[in-house]
Structure formats: C-alpha cells, structure tokens
PDB file of N, CA and C in Angstrom:
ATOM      1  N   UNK A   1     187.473 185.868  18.926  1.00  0.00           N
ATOM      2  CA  UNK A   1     187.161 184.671  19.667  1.00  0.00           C
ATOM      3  C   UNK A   1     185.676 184.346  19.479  1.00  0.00           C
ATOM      4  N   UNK A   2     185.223 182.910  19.376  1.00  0.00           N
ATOM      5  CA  UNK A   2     183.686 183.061  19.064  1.00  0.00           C
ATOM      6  C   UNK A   2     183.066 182.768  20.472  1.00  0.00           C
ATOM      7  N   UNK A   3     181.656 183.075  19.957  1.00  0.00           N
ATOM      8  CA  UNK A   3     180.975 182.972  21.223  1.00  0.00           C
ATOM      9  C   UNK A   3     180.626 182.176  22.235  1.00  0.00           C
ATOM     10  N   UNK A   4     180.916 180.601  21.780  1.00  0.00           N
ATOM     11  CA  UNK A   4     180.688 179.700  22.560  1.00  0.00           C
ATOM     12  C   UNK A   4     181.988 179.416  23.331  1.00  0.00           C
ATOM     13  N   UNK A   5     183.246 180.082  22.570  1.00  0.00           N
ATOM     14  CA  UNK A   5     184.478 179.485  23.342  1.00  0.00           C
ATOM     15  C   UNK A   5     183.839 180.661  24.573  1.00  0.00           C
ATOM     16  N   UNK A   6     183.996 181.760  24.793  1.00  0.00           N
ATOM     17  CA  UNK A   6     183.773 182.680  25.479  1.00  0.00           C
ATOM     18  C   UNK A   6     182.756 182.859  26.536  1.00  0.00           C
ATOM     19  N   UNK A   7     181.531 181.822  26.482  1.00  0.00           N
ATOM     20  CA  UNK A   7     180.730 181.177  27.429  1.00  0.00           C
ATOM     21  C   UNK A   7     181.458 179.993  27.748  1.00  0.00           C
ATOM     22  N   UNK A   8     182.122 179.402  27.658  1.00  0.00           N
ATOM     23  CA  UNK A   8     182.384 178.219  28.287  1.00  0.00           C
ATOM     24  C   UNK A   8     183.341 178.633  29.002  1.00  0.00           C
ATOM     25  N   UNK A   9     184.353 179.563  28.688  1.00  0.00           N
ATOM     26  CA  UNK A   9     185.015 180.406  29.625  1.00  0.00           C
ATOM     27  C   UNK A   9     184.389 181.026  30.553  1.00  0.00           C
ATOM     28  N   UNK A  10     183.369 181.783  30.492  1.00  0.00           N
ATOM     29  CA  UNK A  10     182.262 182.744  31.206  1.00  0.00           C
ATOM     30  C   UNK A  10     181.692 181.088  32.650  1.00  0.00           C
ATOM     31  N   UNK A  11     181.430 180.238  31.872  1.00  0.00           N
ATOM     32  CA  UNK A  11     180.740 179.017  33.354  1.00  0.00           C
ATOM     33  C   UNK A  11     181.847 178.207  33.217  1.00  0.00           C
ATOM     34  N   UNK A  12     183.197 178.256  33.005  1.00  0.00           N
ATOM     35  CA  UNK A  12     184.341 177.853  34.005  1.00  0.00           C
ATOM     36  C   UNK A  12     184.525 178.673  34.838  1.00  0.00           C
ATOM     37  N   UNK A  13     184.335 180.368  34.721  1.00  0.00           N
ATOM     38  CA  UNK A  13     184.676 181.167  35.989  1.00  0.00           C
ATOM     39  C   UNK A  13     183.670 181.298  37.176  1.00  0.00           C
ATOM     40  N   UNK A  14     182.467 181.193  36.602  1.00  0.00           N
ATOM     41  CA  UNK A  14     181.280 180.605  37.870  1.00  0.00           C
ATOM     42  C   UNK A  14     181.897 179.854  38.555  1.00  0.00           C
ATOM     43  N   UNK A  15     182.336 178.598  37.753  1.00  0.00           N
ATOM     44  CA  UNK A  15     181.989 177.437  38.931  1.00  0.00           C
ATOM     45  C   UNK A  15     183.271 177.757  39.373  1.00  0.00           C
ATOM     46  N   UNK A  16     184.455 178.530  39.105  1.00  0.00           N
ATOM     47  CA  UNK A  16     185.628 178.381  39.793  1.00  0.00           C
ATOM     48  C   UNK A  16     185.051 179.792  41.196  1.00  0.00           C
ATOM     49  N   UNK A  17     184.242 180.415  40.999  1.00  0.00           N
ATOM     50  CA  UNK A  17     183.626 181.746  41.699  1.00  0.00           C
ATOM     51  C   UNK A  17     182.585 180.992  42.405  1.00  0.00           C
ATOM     52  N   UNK A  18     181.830 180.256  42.352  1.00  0.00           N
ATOM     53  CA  UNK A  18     181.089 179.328  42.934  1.00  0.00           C
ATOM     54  C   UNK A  18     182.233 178.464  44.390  1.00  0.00           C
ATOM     55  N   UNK A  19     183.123 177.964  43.703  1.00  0.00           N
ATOM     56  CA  UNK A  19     184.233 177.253  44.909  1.00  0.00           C
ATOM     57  C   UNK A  19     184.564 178.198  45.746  1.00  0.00           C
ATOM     58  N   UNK A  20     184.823 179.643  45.109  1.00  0.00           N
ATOM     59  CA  UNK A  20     185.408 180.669  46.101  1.00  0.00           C
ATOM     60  C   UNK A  20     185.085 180.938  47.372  1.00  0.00           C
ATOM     61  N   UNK A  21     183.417 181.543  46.470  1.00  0.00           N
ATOM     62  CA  UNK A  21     182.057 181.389  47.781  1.00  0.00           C
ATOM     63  C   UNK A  21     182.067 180.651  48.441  1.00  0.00           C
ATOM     64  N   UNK A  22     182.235 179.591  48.369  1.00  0.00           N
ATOM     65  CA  UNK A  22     182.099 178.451  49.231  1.00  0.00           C
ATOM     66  C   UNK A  22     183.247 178.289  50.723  1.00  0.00           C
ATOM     67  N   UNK A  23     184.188 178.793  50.037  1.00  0.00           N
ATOM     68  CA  UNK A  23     185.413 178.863  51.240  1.00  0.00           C
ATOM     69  C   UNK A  23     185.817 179.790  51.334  1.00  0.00           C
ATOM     70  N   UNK A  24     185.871 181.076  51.299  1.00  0.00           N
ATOM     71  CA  UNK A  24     186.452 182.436  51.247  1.00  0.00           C
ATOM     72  C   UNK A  24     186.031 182.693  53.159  1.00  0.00           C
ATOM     73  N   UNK A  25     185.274 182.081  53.870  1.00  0.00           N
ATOM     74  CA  UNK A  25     185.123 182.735  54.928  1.00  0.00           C
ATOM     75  C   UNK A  25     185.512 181.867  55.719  1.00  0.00           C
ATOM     76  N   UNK A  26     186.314 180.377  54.949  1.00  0.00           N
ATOM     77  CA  UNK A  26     187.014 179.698  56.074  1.00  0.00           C
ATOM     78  C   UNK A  26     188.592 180.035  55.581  1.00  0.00           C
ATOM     79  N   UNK A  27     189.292 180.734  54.507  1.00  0.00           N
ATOM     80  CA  UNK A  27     190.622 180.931  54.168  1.00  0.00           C
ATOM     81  C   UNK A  27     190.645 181.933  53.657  1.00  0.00           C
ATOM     82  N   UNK A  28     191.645 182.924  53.781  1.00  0.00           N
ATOM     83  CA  UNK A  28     191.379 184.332  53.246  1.00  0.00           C
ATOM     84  C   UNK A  28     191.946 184.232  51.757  1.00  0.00           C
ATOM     85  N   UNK A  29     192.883 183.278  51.296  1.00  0.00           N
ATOM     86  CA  UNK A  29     193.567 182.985  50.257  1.00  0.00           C
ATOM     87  C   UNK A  29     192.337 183.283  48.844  1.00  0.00           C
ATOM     88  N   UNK A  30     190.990 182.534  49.357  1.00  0.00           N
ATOM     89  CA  UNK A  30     189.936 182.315  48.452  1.00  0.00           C
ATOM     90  C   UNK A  30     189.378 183.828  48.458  1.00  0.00           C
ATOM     91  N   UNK A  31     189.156 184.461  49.626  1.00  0.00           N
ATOM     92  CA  UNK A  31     188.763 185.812  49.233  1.00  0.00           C
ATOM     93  C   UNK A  31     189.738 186.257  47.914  1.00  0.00           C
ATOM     94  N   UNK A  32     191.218 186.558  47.921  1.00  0.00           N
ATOM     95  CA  UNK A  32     191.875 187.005  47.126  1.00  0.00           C
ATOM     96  C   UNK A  32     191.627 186.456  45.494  1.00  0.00           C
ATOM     97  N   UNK A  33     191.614 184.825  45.922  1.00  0.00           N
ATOM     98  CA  UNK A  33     191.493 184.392  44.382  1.00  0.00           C
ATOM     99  C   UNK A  33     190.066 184.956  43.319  1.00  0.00           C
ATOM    100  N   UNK A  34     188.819 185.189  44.601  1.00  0.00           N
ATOM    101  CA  UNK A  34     187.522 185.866  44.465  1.00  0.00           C
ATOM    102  C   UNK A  34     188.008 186.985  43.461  1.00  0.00           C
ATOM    103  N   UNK A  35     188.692 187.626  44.262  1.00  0.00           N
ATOM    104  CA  UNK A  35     188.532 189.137  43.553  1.00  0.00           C
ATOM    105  C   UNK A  35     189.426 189.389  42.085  1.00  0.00           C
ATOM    106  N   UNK A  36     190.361 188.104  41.537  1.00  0.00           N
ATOM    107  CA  UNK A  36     191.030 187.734  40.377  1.00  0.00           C
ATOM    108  C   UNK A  36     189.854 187.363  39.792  1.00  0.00           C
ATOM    109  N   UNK A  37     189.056 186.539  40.201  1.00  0.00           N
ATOM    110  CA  UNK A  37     187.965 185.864  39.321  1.00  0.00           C
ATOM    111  C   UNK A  37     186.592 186.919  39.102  1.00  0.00           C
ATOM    112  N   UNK A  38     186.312 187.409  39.585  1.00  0.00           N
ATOM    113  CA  UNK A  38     185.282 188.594  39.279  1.00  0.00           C
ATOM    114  C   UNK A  38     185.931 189.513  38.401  1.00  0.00           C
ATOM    115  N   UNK A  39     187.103 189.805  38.093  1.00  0.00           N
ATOM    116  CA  UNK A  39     187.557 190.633  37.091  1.00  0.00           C
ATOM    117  C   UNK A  39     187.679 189.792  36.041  1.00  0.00           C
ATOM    118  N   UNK A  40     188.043 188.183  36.158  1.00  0.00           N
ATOM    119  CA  UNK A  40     188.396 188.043  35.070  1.00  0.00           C
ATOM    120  C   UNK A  40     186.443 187.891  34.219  1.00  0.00           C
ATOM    121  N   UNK A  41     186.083 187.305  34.927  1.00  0.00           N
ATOM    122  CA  UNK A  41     184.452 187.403  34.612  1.00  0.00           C
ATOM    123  C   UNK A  41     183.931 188.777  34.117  1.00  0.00           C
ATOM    124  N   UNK A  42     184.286 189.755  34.602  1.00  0.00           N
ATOM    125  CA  UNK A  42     183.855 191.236  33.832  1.00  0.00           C
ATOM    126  C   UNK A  42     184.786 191.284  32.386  1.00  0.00           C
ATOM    127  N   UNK A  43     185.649 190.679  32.603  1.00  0.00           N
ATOM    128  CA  UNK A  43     186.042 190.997  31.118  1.00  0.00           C
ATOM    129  C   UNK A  43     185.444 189.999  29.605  1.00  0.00           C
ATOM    130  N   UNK A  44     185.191 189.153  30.415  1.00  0.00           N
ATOM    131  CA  UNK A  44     184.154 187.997  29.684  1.00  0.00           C
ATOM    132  C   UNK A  44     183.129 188.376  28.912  1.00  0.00           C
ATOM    133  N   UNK A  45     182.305 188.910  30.357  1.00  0.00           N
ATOM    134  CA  UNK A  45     180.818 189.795  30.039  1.00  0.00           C
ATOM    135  C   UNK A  45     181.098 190.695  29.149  1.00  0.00           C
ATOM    136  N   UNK A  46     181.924 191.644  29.327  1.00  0.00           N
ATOM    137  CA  UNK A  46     182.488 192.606  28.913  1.00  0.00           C
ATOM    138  C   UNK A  46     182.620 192.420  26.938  1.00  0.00           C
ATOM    139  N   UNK A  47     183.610 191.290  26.889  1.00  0.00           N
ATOM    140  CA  UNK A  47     183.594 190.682  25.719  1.00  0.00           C
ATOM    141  C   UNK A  47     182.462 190.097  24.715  1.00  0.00           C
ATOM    142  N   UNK A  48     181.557 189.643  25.582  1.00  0.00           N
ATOM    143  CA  UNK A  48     180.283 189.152  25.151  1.00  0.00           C
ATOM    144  C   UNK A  48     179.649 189.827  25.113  1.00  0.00           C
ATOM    145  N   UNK A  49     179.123 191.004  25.504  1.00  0.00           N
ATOM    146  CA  UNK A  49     177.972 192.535  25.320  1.00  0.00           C
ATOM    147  C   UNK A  49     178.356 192.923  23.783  1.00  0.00           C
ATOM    148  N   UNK A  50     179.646 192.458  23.186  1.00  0.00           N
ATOM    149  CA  UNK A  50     180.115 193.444  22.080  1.00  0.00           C
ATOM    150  C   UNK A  50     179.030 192.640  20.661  1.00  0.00           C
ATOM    151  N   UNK A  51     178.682 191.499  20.936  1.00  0.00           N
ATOM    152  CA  UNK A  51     178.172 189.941  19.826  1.00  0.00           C
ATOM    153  C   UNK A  51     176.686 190.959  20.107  1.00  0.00           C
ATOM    154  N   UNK A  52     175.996 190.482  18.658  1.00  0.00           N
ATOM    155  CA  UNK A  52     174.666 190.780  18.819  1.00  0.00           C
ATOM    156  C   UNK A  52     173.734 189.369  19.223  1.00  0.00           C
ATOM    157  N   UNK A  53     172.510 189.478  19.448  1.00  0.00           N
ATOM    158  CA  UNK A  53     171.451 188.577  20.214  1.00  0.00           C
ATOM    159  C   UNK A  53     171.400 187.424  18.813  1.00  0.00           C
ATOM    160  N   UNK A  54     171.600 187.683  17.740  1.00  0.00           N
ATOM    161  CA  UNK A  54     171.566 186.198  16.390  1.00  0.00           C
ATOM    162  C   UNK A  54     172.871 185.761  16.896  1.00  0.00           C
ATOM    163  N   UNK A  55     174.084 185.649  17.500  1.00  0.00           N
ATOM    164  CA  UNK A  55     175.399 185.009  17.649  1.00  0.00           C
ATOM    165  C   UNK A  55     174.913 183.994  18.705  1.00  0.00           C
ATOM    166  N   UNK A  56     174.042 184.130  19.676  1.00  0.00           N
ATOM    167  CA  UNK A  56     173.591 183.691  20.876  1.00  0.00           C
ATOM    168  C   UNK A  56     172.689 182.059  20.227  1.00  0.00           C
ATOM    169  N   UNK A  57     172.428 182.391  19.288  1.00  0.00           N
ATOM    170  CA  UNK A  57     171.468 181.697  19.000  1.00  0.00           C
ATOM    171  C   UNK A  57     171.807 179.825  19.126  1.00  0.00           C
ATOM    172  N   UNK A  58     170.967 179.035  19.082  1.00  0.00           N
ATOM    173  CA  UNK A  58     171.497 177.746  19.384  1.00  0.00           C
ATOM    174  C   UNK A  58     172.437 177.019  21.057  1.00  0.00           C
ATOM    175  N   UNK A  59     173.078 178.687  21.443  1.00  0.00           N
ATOM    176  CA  UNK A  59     173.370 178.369  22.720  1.00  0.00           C
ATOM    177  C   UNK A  59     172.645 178.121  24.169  1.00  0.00           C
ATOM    178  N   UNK A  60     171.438 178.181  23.675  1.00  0.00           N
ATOM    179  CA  UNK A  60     170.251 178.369  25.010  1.00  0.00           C
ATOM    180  C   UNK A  60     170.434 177.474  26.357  1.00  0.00           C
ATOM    181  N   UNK A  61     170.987 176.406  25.713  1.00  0.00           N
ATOM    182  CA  UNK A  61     171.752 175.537  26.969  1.00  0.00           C
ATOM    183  C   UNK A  61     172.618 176.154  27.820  1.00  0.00           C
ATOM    184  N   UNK A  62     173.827 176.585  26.978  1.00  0.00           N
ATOM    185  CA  UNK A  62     174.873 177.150  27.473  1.00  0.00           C
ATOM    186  C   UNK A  62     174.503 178.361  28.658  1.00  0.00           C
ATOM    187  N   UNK A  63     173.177 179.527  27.744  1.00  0.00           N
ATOM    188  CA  UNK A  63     173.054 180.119  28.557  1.00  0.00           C
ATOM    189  C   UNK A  63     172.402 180.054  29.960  1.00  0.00           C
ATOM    190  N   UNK A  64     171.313 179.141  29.508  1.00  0.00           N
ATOM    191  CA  UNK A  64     170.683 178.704  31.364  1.00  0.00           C
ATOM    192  C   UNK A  64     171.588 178.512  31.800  1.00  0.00           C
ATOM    193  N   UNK A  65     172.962 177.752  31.864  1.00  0.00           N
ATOM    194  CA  UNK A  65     173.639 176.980  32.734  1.00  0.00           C
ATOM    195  C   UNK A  65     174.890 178.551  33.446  1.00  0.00           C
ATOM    196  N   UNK A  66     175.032 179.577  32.367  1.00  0.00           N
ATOM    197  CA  UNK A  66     175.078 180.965  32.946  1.00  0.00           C
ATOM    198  C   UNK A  66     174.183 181.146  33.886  1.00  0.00           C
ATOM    199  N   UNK A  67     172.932 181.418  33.750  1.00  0.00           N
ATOM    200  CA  UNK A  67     171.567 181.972  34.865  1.00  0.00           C
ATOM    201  C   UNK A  67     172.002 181.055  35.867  1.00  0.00           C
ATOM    202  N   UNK A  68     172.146 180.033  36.128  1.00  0.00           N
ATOM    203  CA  UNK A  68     171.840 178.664  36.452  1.00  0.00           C
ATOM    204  C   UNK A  68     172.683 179.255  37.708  1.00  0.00           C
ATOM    205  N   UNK A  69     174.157 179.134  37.632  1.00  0.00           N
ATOM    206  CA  UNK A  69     175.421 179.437  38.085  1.00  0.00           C
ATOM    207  C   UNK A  69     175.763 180.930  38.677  1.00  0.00           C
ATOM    208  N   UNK A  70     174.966 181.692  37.668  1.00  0.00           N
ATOM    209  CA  UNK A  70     175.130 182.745  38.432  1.00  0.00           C
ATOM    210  C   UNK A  70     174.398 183.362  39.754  1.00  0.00           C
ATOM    211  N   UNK A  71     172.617 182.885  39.000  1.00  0.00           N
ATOM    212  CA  UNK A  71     171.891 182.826  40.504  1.00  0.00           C
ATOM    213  C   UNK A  71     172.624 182.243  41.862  1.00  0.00           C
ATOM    214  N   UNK A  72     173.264 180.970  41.395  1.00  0.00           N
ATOM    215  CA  UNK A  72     174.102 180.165  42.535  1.00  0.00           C
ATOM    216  C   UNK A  72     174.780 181.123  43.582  1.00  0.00           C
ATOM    217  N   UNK A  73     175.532 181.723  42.466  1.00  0.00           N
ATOM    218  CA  UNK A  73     176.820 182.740  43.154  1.00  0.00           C
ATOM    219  C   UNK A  73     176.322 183.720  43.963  1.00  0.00           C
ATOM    220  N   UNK A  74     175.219 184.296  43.779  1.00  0.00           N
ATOM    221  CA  UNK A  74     174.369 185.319  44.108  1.00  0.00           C
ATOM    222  C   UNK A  74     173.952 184.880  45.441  1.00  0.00           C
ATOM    223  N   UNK A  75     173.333 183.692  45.431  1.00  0.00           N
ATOM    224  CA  UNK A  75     172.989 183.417  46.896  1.00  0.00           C
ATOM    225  C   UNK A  75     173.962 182.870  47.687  1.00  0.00           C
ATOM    226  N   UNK A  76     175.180 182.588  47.337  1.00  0.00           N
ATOM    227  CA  UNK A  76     176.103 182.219  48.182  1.00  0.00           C
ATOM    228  C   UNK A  76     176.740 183.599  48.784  1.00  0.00           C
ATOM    229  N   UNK A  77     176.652 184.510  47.504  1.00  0.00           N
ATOM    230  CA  UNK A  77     177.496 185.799  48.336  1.00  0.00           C
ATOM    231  C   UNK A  77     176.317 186.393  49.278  1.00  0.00           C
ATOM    232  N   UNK A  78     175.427 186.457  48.886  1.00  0.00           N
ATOM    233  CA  UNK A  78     174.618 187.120  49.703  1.00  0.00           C
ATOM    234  C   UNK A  78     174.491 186.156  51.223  1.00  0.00           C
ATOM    235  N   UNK A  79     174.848 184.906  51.481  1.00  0.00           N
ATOM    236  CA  UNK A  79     175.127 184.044  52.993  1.00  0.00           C
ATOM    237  C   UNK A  79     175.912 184.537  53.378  1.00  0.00           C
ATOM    238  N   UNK A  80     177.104 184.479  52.531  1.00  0.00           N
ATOM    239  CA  UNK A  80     178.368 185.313  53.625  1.00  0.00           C
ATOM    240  C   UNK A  80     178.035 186.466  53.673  1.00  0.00           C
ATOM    241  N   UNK A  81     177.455 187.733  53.472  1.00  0.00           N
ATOM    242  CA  UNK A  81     177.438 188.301  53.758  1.00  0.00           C
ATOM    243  C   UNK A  81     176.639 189.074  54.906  1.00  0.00           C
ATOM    244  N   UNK A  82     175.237 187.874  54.790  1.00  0.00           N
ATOM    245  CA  UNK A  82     174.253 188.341  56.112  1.00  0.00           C
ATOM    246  C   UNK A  82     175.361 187.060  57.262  1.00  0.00           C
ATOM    247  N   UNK A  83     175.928 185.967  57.239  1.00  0.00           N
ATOM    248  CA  UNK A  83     176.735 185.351  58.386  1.00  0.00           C
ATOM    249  C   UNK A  83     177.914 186.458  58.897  1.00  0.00           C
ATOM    250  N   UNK A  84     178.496 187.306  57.828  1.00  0.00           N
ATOM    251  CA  UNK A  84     179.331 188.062  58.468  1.00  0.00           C
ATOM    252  C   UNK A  84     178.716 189.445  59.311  1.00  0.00           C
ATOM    253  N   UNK A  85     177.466 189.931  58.456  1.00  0.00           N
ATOM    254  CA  UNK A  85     176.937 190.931  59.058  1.00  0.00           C
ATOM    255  C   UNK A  85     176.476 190.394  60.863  1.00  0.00           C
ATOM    256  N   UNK A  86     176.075 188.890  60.996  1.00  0.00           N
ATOM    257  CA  UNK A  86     175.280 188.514  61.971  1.00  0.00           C
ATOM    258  C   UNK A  86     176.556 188.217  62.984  1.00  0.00           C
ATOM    259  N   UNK A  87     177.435 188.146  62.636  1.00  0.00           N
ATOM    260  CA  UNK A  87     179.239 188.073  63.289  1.00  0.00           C
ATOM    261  C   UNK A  87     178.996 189.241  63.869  1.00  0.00           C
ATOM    262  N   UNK A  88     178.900 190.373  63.522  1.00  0.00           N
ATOM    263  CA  UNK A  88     179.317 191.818  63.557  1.00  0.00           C
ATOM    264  C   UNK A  88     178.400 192.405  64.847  1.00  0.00           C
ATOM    265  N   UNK A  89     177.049 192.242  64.304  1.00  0.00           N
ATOM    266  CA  UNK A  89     175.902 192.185  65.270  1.00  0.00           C
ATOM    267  C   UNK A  89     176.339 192.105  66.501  1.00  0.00           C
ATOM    268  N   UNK A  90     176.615 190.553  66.418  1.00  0.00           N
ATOM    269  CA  UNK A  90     176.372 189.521  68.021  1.00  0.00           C
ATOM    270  C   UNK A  90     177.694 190.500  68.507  1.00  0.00           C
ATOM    271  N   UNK A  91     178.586 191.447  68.109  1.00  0.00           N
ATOM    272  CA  UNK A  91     179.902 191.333  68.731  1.00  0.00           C
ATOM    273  C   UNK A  91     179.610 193.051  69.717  1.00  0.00           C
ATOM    274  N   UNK A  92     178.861 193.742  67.680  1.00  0.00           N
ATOM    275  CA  UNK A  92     179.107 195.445  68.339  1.00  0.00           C
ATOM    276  C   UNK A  92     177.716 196.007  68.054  1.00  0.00           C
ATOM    277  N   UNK A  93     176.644 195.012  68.703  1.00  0.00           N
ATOM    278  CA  UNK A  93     175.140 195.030  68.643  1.00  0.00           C
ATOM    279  C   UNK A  93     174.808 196.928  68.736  1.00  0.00           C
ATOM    280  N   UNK A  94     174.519 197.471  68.298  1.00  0.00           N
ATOM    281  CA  UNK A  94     173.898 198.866  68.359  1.00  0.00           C
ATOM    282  C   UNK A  94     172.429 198.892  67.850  1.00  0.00           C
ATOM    283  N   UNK A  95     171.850 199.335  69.144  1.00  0.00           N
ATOM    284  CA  UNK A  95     170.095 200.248  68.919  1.00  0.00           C
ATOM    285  C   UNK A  95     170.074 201.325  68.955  1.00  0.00           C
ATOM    286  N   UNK A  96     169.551 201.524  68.056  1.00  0.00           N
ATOM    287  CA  UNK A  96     168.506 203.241  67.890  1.00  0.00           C
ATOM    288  C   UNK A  96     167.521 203.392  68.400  1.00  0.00           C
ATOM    289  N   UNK A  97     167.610 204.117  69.392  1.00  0.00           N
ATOM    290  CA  UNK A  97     166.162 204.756  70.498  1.00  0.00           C
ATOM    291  C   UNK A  97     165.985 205.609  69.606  1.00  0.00           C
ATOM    292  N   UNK A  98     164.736 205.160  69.805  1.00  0.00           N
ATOM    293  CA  UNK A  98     163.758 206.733  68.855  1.00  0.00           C
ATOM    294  C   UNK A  98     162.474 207.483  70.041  1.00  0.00           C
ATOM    295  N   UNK A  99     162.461 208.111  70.328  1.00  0.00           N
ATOM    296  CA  UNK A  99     161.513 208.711  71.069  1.00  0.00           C
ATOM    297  C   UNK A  99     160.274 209.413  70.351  1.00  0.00           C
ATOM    298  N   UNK A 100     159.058 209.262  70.969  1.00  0.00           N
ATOM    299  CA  UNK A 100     157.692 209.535  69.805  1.00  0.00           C
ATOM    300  C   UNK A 100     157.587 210.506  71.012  1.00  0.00           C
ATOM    301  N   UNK A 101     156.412 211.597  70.287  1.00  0.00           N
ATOM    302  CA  UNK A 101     155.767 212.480  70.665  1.00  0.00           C
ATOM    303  C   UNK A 101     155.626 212.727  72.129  1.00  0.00           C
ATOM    304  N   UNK A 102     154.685 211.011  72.510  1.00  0.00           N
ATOM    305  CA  UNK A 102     154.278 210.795  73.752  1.00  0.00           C
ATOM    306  C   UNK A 102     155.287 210.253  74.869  1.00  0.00           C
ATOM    307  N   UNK A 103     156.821 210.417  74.543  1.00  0.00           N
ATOM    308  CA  UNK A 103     157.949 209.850  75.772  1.00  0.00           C
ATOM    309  C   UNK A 103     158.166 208.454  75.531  1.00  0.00           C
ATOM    310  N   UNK A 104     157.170 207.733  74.737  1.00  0.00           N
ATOM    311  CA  UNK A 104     157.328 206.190  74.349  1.00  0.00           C
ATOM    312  C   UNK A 104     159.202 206.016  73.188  1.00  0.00           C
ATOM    313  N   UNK A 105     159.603 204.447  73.785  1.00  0.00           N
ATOM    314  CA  UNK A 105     160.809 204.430  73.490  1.00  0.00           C
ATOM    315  C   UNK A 105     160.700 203.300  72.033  1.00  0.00           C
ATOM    316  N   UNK A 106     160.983 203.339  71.581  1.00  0.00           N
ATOM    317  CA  UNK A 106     161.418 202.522  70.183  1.00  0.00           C
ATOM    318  C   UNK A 106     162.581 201.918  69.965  1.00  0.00           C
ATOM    319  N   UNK A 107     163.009 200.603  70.052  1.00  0.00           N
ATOM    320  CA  UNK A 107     164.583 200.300  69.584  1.00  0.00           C
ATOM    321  C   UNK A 107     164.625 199.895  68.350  1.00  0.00           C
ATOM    322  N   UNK A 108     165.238 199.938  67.603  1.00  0.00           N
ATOM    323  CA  UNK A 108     165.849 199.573  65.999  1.00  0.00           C
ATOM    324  C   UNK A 108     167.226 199.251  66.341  1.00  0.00           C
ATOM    325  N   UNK A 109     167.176 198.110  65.310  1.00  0.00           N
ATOM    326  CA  UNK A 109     168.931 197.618  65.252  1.00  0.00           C
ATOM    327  C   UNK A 109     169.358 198.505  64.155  1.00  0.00           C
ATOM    328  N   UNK A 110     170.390 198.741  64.084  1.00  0.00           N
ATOM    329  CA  UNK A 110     170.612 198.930  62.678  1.00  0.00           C
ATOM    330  C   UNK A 110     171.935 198.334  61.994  1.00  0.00           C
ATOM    331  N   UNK A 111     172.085 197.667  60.641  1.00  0.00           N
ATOM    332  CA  UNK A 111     172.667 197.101  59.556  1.00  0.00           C
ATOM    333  C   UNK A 111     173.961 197.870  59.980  1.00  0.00           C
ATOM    334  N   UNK A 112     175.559 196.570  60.032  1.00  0.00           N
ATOM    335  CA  UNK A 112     176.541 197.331  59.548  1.00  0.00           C
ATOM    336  C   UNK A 112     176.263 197.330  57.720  1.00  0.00           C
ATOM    337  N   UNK A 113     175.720 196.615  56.847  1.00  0.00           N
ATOM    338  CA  UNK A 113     175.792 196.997  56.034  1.00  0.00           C
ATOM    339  C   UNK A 113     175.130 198.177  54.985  1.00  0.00           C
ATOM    340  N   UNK A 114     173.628 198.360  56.088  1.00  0.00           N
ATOM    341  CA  UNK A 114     173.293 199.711  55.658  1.00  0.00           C
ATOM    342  C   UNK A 114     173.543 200.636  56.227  1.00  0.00           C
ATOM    343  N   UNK A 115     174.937 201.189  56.883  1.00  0.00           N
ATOM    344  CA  UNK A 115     175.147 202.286  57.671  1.00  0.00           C
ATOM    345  C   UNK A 115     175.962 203.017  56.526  1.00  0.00           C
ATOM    346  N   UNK A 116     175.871 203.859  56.562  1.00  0.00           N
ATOM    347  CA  UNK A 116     176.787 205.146  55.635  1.00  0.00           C
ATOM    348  C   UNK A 116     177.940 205.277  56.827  1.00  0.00           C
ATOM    349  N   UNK A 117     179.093 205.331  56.116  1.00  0.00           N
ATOM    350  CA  UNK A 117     180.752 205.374  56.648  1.00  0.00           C
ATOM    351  C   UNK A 117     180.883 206.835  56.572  1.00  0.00           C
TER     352      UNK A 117
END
C-alpha cells in the first residue's frame, strides 16, 4: 500500500477519533467505537514506521495535518479525563492529613488518577 493512501487513512481515523472525543461522555456507544478506532490507528502507525523518512517526502502537508489532528485528540482526551476525574472528586472527595514534626496538619487531595489500585 503506498504511503499517502495510508496517511489519508491515518487523518480519516483522527477526525473519525476526534468525533469520538467529542461525544463519548455524552453516549457510551462512542466510547466503544473509540476503542475500534485507536486500534485501527495503531495499525496504521504501525504500517507506516515500516517506510523509510525519503517515502515521506513531498507529504509535509499531509503530515502537519497528522500533528495538527492529533495534538487535537490529545487535548480532547485529556478534558474528559480531568471532567471525569473532577466528577469523581466532587462525589468521593478524599484528603491526606499529613502531620509535621511540630503537630501542624496538612491536607492534600489526592488524584483518582494518580492513585495506585
């Protein structure tokens, strides 16, 4: 398959992974279709790591509009994920008292997403 069919495949699955993001936290349907489309996108990438950096060449458009799209995706997942963390918060809020030397009290929230399970 050549390389440009295989990017244009690669930013049809953005922008179809881009829509996902976008509604996955008002329909769970889109979560599911999410997790079809991130595989099919690894196999893309996957496909495209195998081409050396002269096959690329002339596509420089193509590829910003990769960066372009993917940054996109990046900050959309990363919203849902601090809106769901901030869901979680407001519901099963937990502080960490820390006590110092001198009897003084310290609270820390702490992350459901940086907690070890």
């Amino acid at each position: 398959m050549k390389v440009e069919t295989l990017i244009d495949k690669l930013i049809k699955k953005l922008e179809e992974e881009k829509e996902a993001l976008l509604y996955t936290l008002k329909d769970k349907t889109y979560s599911e279709k999410l997790l079809g489309i991130v595989e099919e996108k690894k196999e893309l990438i996957s496909k495209l790591s195998t081409y050396s950096k002269e096959d690329f060449v002339g596509l420089e458009d193509r590829l910003e509009k990769v960066k372009h799209l993917s940054q996109e995706n990046m900050i959309f997942a990363m919203n849902n994920i601090q809106f769901i963390e901030d869901i979680f918060e407001a519901v099963f809020k937990q502080e960490i008292k820390t006590y110092s030397s001198k009897g003084d009290i310290s609270k820390e929230s702490k992350s459901l997403i940086n907690k070890k399970i």
